[in-house]
N, C-alpha and C. Protein backbone atom coordinates (compact mmCIF):
# COMPACT_ATOMS: atom_id res chain seq x y z
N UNK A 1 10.74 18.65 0.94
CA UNK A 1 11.16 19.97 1.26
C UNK A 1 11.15 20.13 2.79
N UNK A 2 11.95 20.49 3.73
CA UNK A 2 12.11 21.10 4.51
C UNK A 2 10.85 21.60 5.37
N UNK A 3 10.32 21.50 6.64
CA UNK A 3 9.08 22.05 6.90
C UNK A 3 7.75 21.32 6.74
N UNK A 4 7.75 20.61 5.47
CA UNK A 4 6.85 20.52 4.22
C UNK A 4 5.76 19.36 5.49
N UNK A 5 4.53 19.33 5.79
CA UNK A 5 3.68 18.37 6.61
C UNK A 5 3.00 17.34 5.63
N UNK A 6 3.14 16.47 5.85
CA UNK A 6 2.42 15.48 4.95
C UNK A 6 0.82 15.62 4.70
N UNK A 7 0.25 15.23 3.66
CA UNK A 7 -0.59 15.33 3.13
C UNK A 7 -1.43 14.10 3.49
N UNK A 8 -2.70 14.12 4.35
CA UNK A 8 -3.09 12.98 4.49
C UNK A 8 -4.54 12.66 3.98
N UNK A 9 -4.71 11.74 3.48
CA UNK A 9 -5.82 10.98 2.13
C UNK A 9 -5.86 9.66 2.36
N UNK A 10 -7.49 9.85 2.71
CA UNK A 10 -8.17 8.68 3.27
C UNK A 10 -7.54 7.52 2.02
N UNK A 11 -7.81 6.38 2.44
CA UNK A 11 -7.23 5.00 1.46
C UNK A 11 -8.39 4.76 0.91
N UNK A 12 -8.20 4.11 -0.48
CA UNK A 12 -9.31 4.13 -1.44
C UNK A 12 -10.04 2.63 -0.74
N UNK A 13 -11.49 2.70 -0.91
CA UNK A 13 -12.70 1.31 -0.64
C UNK A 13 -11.86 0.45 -1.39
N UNK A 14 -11.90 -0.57 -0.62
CA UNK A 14 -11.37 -1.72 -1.36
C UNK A 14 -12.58 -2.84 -0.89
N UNK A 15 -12.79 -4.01 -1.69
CA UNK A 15 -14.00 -5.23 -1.37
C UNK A 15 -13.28 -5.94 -0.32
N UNK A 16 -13.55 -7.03 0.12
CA UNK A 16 -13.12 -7.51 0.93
C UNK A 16 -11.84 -8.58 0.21
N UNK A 17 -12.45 -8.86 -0.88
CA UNK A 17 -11.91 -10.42 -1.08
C UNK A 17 -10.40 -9.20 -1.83
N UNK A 18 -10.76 -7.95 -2.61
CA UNK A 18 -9.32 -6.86 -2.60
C UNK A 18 -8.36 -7.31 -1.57
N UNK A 19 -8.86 -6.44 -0.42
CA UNK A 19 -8.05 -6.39 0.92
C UNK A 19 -7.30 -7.94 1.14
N UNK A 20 -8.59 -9.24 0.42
CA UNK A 20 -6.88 -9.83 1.28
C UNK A 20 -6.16 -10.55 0.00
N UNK A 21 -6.15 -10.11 -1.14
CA UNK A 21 -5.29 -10.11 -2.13
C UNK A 21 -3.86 -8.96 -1.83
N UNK A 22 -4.25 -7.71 -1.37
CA UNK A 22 -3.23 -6.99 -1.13
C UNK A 22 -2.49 -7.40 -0.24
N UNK A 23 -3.25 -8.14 1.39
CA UNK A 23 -2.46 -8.47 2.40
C UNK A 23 -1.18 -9.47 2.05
N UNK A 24 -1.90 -10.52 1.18
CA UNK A 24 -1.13 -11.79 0.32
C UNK A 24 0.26 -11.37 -0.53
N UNK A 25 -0.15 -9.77 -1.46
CA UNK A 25 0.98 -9.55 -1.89
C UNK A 25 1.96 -8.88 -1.23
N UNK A 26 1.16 -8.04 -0.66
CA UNK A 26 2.47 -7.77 0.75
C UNK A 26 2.85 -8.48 1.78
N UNK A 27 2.46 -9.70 1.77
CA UNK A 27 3.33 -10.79 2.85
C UNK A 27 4.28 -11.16 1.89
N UNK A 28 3.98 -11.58 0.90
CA UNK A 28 4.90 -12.40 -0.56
C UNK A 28 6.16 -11.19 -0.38
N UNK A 29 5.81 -10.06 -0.77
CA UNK A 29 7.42 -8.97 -1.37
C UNK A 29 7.98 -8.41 -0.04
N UNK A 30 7.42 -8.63 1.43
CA UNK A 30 8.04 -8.58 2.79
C UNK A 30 8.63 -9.52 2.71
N UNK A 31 8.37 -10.59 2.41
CA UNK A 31 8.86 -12.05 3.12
C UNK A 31 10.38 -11.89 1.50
N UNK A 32 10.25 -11.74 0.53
CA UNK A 32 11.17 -11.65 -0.52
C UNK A 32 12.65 -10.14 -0.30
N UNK A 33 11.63 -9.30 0.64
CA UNK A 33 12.52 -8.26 1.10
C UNK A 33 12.75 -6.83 0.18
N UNK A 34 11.80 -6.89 -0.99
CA UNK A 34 11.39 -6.21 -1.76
C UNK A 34 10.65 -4.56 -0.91
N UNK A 35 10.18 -5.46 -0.22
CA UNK A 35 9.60 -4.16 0.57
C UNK A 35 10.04 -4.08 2.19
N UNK A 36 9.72 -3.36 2.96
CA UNK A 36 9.86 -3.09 4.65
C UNK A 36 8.83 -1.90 5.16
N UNK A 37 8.83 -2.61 6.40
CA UNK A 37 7.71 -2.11 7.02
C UNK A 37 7.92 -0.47 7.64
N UNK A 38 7.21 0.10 7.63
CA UNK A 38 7.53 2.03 7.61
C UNK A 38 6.91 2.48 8.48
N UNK A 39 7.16 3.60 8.99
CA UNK A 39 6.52 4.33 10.60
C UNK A 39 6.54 5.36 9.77
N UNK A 40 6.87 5.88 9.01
CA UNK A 40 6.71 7.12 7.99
C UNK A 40 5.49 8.04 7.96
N UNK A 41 5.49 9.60 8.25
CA UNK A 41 3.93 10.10 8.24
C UNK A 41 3.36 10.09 6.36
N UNK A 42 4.56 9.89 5.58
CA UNK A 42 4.47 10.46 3.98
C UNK A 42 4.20 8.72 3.68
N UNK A 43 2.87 8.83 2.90
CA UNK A 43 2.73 7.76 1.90
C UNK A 43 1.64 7.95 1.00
N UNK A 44 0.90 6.87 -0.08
CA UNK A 44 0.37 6.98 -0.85
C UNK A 44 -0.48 5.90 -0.56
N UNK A 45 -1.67 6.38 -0.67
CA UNK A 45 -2.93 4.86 -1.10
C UNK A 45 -2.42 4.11 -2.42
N UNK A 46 -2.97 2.86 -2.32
CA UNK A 46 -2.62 1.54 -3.17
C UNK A 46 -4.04 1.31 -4.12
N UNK A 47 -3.90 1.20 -5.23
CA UNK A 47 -4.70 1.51 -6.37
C UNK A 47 -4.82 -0.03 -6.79
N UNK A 48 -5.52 -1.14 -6.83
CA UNK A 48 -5.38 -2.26 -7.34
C UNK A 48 -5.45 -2.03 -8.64
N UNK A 49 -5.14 -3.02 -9.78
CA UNK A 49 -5.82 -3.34 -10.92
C UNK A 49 -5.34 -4.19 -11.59
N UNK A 50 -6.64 -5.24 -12.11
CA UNK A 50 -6.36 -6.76 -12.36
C UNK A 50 -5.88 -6.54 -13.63
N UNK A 51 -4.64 -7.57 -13.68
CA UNK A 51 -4.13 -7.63 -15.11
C UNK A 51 -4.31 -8.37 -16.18
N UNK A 52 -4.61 -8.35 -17.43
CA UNK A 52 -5.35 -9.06 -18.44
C UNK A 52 -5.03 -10.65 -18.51
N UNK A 53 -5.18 -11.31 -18.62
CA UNK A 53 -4.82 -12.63 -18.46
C UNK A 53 -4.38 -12.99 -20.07
């Protein structure tokens, strides 16, 4: 909306060995082009969760 100021919310605790699983998947879907890098004030924290094997 028009006006509208972004909403800003601290990023959720992540462990360490998290953080560089996320870094890994966001080099992988940058480097694939899936994603791009943003200067944007609007975003969302990243929620991990391991998937059942």
């Amino acid at each position: 909306m028009p006006g509208e100021q972004p909403i800003s919310v601290a990023p959720y605790r992540m462990s360490p060995v998290e953080l560089r699983e996320l870094k890994n998947q966001l080099e992988k879907l940058l480097k694939k082009h899936f994603i791009r890098p943003s200067v944007s004030p609007w975003g969302a924290p990243v929620f991990l969760v391991k998937k059942k094997d």
